[in-house]
PDB file of N, CA and C in Angstrom:
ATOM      1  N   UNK A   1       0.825  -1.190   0.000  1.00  0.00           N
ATOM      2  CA  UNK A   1       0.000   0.000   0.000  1.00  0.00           C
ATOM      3  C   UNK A   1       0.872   1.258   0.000  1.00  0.00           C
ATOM      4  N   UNK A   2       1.911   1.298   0.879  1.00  0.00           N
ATOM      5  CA  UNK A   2       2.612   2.406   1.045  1.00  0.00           C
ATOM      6  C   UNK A   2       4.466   1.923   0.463  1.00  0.00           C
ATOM      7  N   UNK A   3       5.036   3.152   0.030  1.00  0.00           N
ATOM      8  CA  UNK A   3       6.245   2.593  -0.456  1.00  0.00           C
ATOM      9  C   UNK A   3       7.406   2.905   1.213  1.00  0.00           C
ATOM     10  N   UNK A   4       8.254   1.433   1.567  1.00  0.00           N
ATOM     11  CA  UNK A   4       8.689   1.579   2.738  1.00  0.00           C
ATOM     12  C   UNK A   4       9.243   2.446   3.020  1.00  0.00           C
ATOM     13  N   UNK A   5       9.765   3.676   2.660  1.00  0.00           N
ATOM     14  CA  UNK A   5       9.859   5.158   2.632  1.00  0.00           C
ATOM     15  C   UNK A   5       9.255   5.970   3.338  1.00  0.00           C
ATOM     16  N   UNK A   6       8.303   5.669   3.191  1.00  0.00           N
ATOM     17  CA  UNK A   6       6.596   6.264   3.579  1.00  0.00           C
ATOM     18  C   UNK A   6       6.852   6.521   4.913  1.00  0.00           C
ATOM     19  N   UNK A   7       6.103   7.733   5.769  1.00  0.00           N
ATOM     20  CA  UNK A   7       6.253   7.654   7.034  1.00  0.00           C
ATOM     21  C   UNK A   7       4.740   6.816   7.972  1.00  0.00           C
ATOM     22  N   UNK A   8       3.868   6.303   6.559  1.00  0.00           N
ATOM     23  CA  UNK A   8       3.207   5.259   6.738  1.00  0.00           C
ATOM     24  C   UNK A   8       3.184   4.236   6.971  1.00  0.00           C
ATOM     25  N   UNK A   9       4.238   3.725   5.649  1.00  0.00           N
ATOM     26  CA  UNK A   9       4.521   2.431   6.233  1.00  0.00           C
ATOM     27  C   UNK A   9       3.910   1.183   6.909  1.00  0.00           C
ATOM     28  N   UNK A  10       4.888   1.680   8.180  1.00  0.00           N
ATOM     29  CA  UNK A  10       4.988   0.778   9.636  1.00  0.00           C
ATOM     30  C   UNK A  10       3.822   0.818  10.323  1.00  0.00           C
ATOM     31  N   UNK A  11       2.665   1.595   9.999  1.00  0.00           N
ATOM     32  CA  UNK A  11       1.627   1.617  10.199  1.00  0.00           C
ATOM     33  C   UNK A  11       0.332   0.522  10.454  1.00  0.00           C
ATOM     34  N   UNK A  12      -0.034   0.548  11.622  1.00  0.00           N
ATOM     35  CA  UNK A  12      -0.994  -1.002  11.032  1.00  0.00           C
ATOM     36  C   UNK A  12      -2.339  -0.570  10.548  1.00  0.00           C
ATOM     37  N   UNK A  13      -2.417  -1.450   9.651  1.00  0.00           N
ATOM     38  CA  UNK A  13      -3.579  -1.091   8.270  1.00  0.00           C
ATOM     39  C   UNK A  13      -4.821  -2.062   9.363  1.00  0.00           C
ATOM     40  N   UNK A  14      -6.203  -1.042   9.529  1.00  0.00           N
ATOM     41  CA  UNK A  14      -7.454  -1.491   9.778  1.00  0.00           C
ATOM     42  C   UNK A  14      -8.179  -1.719   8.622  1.00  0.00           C
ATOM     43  N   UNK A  15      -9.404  -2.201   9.351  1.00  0.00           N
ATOM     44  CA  UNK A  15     -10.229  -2.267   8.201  1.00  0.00           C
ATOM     45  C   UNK A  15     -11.585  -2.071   9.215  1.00  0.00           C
ATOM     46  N   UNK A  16     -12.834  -1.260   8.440  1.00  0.00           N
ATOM     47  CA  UNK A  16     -13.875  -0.744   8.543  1.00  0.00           C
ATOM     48  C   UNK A  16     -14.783  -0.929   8.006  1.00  0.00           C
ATOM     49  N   UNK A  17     -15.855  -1.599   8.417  1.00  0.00           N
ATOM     50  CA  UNK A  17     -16.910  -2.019   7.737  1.00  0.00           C
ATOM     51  C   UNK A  17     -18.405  -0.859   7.521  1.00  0.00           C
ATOM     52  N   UNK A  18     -18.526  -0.859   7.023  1.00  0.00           N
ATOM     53  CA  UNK A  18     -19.228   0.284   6.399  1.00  0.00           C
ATOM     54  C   UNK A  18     -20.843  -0.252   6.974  1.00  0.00           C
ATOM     55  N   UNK A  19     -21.527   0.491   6.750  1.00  0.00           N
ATOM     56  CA  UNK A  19     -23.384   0.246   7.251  1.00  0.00           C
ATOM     57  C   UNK A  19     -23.641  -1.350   6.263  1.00  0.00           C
ATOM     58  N   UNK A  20     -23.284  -0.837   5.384  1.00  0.00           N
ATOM     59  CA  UNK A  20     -23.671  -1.461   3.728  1.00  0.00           C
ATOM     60  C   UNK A  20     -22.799  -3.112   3.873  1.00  0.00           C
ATOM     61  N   UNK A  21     -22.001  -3.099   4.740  1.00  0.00           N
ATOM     62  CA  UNK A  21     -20.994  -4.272   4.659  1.00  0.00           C
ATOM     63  C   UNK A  21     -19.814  -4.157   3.814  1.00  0.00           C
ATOM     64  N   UNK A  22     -19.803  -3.279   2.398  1.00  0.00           N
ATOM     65  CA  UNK A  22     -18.489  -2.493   2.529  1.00  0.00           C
ATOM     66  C   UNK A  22     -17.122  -2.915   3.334  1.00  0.00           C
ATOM     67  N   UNK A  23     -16.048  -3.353   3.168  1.00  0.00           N
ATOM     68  CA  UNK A  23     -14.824  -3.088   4.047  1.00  0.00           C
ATOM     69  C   UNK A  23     -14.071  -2.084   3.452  1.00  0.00           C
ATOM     70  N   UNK A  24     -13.508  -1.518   4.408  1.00  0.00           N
ATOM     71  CA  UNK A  24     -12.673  -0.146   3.889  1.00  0.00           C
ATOM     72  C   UNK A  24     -11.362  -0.810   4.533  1.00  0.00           C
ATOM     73  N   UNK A  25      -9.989  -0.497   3.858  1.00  0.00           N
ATOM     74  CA  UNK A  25      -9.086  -0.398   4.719  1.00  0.00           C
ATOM     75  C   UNK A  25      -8.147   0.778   5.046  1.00  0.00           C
ATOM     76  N   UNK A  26      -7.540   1.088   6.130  1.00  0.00           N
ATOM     77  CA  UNK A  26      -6.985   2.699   6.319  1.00  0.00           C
ATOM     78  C   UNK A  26      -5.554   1.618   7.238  1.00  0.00           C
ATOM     79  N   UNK A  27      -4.669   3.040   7.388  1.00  0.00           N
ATOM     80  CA  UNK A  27      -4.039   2.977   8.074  1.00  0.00           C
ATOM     81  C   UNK A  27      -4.352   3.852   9.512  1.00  0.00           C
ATOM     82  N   UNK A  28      -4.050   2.996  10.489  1.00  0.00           N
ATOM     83  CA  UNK A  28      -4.092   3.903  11.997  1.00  0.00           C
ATOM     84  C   UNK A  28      -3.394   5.146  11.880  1.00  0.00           C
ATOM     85  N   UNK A  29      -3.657   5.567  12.511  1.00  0.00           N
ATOM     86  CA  UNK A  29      -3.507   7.107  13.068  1.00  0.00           C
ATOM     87  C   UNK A  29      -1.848   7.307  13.316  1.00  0.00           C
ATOM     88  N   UNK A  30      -0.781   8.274  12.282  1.00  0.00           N
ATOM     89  CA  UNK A  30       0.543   8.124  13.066  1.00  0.00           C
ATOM     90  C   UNK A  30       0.638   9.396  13.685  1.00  0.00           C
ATOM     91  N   UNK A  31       1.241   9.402  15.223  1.00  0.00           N
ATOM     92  CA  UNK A  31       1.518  10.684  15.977  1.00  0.00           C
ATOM     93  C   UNK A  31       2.623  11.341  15.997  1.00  0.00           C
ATOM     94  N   UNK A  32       2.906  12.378  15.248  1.00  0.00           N
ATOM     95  CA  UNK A  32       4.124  13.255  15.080  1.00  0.00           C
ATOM     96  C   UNK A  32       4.719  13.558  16.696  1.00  0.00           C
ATOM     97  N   UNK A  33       6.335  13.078  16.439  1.00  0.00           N
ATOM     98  CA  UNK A  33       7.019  12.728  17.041  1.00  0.00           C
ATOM     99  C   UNK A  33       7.296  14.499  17.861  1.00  0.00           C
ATOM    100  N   UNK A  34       7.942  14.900  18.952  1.00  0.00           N
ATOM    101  CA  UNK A  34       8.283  16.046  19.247  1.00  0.00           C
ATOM    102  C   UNK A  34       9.631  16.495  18.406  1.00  0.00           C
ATOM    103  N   UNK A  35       9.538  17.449  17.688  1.00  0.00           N
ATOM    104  CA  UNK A  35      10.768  17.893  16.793  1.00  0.00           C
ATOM    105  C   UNK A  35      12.110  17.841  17.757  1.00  0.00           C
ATOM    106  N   UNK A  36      12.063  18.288  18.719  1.00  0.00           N
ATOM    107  CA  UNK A  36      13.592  18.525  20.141  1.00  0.00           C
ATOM    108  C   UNK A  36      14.055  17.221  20.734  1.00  0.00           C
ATOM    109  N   UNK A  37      13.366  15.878  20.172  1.00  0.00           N
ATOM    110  CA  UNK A  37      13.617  14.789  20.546  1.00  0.00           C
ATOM    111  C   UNK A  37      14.592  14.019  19.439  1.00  0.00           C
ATOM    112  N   UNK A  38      14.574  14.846  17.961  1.00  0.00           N
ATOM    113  CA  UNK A  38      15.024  14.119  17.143  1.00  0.00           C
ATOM    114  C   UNK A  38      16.899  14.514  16.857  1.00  0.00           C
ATOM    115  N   UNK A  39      17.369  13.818  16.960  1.00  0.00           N
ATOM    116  CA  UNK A  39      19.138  13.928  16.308  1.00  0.00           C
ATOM    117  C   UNK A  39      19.095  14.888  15.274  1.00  0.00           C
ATOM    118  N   UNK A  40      19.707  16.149  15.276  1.00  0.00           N
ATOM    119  CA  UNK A  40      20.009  16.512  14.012  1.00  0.00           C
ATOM    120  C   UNK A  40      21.097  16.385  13.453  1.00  0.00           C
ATOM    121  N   UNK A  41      21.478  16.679  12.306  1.00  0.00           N
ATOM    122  CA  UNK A  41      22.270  16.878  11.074  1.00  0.00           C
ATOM    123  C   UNK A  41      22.880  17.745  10.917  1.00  0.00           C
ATOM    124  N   UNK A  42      21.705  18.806  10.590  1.00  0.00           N
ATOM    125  CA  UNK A  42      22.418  20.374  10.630  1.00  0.00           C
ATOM    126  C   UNK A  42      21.339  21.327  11.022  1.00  0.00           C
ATOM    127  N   UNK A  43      21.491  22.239  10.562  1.00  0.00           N
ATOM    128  CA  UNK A  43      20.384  23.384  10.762  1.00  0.00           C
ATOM    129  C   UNK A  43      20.835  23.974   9.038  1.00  0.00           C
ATOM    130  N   UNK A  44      19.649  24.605   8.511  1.00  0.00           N
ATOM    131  CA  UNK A  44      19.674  25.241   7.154  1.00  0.00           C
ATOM    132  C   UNK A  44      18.923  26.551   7.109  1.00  0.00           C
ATOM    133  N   UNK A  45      19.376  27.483   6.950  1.00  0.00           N
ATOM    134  CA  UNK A  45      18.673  28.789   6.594  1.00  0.00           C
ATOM    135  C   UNK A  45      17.725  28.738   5.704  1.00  0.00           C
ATOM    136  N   UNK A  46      16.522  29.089   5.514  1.00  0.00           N
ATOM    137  CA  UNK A  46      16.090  28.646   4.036  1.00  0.00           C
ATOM    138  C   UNK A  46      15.257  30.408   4.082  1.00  0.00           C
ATOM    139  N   UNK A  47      14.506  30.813   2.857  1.00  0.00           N
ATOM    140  CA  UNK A  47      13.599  31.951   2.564  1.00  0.00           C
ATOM    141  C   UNK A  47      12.467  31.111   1.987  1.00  0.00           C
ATOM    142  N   UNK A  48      11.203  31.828   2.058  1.00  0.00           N
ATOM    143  CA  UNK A  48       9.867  31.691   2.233  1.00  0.00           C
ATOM    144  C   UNK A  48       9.761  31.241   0.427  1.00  0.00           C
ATOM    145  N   UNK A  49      11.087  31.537  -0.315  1.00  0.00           N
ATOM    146  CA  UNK A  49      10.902  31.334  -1.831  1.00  0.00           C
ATOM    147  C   UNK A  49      11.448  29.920  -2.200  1.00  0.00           C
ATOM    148  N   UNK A  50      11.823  29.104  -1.069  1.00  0.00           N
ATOM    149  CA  UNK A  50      13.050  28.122  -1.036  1.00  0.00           C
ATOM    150  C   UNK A  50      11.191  27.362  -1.235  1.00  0.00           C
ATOM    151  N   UNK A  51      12.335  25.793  -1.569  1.00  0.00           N
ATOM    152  CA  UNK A  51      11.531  24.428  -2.293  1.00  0.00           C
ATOM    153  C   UNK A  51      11.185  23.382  -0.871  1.00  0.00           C
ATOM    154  N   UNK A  52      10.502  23.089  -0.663  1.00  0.00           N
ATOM    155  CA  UNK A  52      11.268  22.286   0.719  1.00  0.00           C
ATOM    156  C   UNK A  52      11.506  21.193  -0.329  1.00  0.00           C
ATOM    157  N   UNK A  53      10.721  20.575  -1.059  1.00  0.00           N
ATOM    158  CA  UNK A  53      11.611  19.391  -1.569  1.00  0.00           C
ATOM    159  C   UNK A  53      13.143  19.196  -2.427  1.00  0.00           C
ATOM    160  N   UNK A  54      13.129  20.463  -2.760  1.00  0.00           N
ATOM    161  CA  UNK A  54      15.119  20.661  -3.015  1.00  0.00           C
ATOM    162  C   UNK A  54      15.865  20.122  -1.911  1.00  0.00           C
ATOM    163  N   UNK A  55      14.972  21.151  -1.207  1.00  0.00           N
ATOM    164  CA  UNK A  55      15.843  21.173   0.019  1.00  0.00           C
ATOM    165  C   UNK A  55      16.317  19.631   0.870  1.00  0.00           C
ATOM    166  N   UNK A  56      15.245  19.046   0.643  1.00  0.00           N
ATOM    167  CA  UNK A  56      15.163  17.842   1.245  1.00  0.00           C
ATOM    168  C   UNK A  56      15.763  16.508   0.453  1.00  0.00           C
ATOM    169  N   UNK A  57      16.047  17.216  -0.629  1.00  0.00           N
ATOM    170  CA  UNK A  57      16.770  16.456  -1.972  1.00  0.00           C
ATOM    171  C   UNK A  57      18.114  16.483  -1.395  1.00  0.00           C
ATOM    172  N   UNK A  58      18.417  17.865  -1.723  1.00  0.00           N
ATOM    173  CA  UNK A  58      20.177  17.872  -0.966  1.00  0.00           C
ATOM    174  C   UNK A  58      20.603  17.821  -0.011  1.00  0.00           C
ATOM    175  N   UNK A  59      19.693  17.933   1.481  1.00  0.00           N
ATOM    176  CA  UNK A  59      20.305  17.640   2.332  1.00  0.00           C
ATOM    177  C   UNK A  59      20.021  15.993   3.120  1.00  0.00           C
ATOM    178  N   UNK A  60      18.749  15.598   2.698  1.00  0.00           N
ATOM    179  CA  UNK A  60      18.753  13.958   3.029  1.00  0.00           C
ATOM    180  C   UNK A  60      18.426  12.611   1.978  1.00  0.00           C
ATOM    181  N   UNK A  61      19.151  13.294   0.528  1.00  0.00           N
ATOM    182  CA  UNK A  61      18.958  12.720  -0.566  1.00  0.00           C
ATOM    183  C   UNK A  61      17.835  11.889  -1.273  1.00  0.00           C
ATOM    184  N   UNK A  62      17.144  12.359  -0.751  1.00  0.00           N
ATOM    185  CA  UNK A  62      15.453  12.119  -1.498  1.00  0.00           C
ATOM    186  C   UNK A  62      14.668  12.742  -1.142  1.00  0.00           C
ATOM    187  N   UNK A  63      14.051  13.670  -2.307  1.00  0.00           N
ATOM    188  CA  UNK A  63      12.913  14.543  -2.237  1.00  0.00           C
ATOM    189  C   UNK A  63      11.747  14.253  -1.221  1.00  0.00           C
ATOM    190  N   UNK A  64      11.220  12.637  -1.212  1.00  0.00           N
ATOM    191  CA  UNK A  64      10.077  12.617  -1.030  1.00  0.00           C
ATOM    192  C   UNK A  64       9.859  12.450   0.696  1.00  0.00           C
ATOM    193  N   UNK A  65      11.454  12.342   1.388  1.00  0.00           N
ATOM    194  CA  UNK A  65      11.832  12.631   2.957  1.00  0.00           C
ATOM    195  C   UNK A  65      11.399  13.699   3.363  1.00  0.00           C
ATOM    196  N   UNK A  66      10.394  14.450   2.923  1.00  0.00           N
ATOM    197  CA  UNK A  66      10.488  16.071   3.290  1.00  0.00           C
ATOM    198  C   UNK A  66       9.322  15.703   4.620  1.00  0.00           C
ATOM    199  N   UNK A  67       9.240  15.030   5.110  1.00  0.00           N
ATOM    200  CA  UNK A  67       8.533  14.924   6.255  1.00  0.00           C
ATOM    201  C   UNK A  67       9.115  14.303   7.477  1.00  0.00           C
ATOM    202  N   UNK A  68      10.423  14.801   7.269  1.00  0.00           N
ATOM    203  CA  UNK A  68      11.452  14.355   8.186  1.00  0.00           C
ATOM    204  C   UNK A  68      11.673  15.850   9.047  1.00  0.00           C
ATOM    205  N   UNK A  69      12.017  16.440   8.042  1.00  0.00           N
ATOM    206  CA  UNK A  69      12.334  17.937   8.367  1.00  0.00           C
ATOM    207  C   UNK A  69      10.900  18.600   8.923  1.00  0.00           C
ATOM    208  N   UNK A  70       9.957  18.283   8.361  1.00  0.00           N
ATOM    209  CA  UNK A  70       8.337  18.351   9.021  1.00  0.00           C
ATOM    210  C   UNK A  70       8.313  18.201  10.479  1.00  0.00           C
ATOM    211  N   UNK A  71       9.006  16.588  10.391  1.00  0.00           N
ATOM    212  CA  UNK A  71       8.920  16.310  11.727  1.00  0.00           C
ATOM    213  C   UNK A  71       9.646  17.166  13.206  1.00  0.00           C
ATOM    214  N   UNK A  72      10.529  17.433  12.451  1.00  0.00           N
ATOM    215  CA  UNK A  72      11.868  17.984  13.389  1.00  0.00           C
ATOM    216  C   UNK A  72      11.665  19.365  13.326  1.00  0.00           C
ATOM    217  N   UNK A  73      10.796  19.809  12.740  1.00  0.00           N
ATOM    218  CA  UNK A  73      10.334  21.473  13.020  1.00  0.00           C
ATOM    219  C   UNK A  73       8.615  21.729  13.735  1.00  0.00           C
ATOM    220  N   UNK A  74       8.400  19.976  14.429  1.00  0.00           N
ATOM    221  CA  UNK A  74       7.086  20.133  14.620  1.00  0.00           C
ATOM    222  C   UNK A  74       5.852  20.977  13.585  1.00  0.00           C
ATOM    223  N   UNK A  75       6.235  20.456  12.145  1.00  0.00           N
ATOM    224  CA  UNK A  75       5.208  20.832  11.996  1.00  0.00           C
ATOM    225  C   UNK A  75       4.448  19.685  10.919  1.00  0.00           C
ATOM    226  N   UNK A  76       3.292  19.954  10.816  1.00  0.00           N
ATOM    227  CA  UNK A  76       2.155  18.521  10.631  1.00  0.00           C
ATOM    228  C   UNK A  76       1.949  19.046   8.903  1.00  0.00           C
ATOM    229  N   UNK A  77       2.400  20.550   8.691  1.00  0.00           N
ATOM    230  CA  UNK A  77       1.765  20.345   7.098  1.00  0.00           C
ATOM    231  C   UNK A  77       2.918  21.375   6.600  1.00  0.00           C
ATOM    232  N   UNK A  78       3.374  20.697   5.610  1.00  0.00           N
ATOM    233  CA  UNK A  78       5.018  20.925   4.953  1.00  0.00           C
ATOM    234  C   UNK A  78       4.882  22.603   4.468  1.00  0.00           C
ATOM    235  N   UNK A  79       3.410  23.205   4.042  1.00  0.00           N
ATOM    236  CA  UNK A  79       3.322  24.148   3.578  1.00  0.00           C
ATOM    237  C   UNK A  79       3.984  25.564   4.941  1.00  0.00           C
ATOM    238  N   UNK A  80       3.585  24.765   5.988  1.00  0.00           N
ATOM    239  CA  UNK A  80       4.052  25.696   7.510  1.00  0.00           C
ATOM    240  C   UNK A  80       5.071  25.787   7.826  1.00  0.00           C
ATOM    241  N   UNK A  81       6.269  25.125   7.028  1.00  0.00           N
ATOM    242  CA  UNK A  81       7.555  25.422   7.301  1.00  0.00           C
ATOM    243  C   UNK A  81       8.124  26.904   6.675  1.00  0.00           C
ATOM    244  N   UNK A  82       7.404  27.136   5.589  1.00  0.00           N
ATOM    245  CA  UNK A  82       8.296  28.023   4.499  1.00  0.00           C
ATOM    246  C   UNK A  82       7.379  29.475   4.523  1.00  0.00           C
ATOM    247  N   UNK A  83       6.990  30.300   5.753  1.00  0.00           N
ATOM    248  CA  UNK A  83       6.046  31.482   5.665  1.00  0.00           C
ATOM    249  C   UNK A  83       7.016  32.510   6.212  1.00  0.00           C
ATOM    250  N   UNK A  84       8.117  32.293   6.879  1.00  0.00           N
ATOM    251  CA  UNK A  84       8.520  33.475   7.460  1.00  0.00           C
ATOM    252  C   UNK A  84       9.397  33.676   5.920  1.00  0.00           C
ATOM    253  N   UNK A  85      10.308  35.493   6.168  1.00  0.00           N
ATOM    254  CA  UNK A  85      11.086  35.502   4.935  1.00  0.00           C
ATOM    255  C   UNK A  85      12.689  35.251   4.808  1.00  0.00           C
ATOM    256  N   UNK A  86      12.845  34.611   6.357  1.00  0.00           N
ATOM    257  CA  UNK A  86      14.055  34.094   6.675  1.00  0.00           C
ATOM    258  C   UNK A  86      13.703  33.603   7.710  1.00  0.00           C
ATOM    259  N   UNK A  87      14.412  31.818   7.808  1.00  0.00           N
ATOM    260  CA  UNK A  87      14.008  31.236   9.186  1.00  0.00           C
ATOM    261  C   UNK A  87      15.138  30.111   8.940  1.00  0.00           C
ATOM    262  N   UNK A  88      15.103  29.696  10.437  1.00  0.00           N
ATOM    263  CA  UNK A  88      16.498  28.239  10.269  1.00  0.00           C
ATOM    264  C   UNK A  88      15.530  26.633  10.565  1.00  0.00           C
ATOM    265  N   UNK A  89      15.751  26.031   9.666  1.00  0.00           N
ATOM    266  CA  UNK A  89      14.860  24.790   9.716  1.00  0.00           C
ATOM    267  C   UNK A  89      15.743  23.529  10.832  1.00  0.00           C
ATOM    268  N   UNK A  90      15.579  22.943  11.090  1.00  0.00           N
ATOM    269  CA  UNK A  90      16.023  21.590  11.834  1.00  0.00           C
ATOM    270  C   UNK A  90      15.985  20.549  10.980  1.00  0.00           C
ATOM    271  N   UNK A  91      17.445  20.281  10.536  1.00  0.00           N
ATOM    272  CA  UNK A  91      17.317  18.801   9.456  1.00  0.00           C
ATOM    273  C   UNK A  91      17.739  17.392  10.453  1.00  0.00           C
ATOM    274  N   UNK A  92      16.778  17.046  10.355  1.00  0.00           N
ATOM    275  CA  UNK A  92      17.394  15.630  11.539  1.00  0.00           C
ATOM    276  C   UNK A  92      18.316  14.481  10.621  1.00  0.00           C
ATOM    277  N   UNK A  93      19.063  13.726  11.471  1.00  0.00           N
ATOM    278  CA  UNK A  93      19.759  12.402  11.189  1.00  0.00           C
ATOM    279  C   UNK A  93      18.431  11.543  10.184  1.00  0.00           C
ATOM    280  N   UNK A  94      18.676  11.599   9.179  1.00  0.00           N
ATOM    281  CA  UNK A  94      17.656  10.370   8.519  1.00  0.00           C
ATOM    282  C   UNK A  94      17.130   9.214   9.642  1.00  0.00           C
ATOM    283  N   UNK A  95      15.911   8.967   9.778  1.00  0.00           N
ATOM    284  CA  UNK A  95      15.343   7.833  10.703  1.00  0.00           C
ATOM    285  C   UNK A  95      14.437   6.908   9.525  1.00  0.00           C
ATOM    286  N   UNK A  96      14.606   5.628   9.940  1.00  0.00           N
ATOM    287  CA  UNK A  96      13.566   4.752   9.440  1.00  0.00           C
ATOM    288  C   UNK A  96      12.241   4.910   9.748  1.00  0.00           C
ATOM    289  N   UNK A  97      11.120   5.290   8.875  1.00  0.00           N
ATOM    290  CA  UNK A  97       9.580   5.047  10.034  1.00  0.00           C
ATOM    291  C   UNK A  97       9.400   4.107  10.408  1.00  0.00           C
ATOM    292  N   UNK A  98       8.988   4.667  12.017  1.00  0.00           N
ATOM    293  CA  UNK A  98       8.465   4.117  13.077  1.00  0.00           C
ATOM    294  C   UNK A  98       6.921   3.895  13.413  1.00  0.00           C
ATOM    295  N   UNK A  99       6.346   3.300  14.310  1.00  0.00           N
ATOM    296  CA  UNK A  99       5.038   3.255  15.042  1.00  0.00           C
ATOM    297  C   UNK A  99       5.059   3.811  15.484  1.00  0.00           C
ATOM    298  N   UNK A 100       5.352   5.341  15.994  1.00  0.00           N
ATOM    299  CA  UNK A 100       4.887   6.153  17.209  1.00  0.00           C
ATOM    300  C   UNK A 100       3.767   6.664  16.685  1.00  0.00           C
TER     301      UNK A 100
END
């Protein structure tokens, strides 16, 4: 369902039966980790014009990690990283997803 990349993943997949009998399947609920708990890497200056997925290209070599740096700046939607017109992001140590 998810590519092991994914911060889905590791997730355990339910399933939901609908009124109709229907089964649906989802993944459970994952809870963003506290950003000050995670190892960093570095710290990166970025401007409100910057890519996060460049960004997340060159500094943890795959674009589609950009919810790493999400994680480690506490924030839940990638668009909330990039509003100020200068700010320093938190790039963490690459982690495998987890179940938390």
């Amino acid at each position: 369902m998810f590519d092991p990349h994914s911060r889905y993943y590791l997730l355990e997949t339910a399933e939901h039966t609908t009124p109709d009998g229907q089964k649906v399947a989802y993944k459970r609920r994952r809870f963003l980790p506290q950003g000050y708990t995670l190892t960093l890497s570095s710290e990166v200056t970025v401007t409100r014009d910057d890519r996060l997925d460049l960004i997340t290209a060159k500094l943890l070599g795959e674009a589609e990690q950009f919810w790493q740096i999400c994680d480690a700046n506490n924030a839940m939607k990638p668009e909330d990283l990039l509003v100020e017109s200068v700010q320093v992001l938190r790039v963490p140590i690459p982690q495998p997803p987890s179940q938390a």
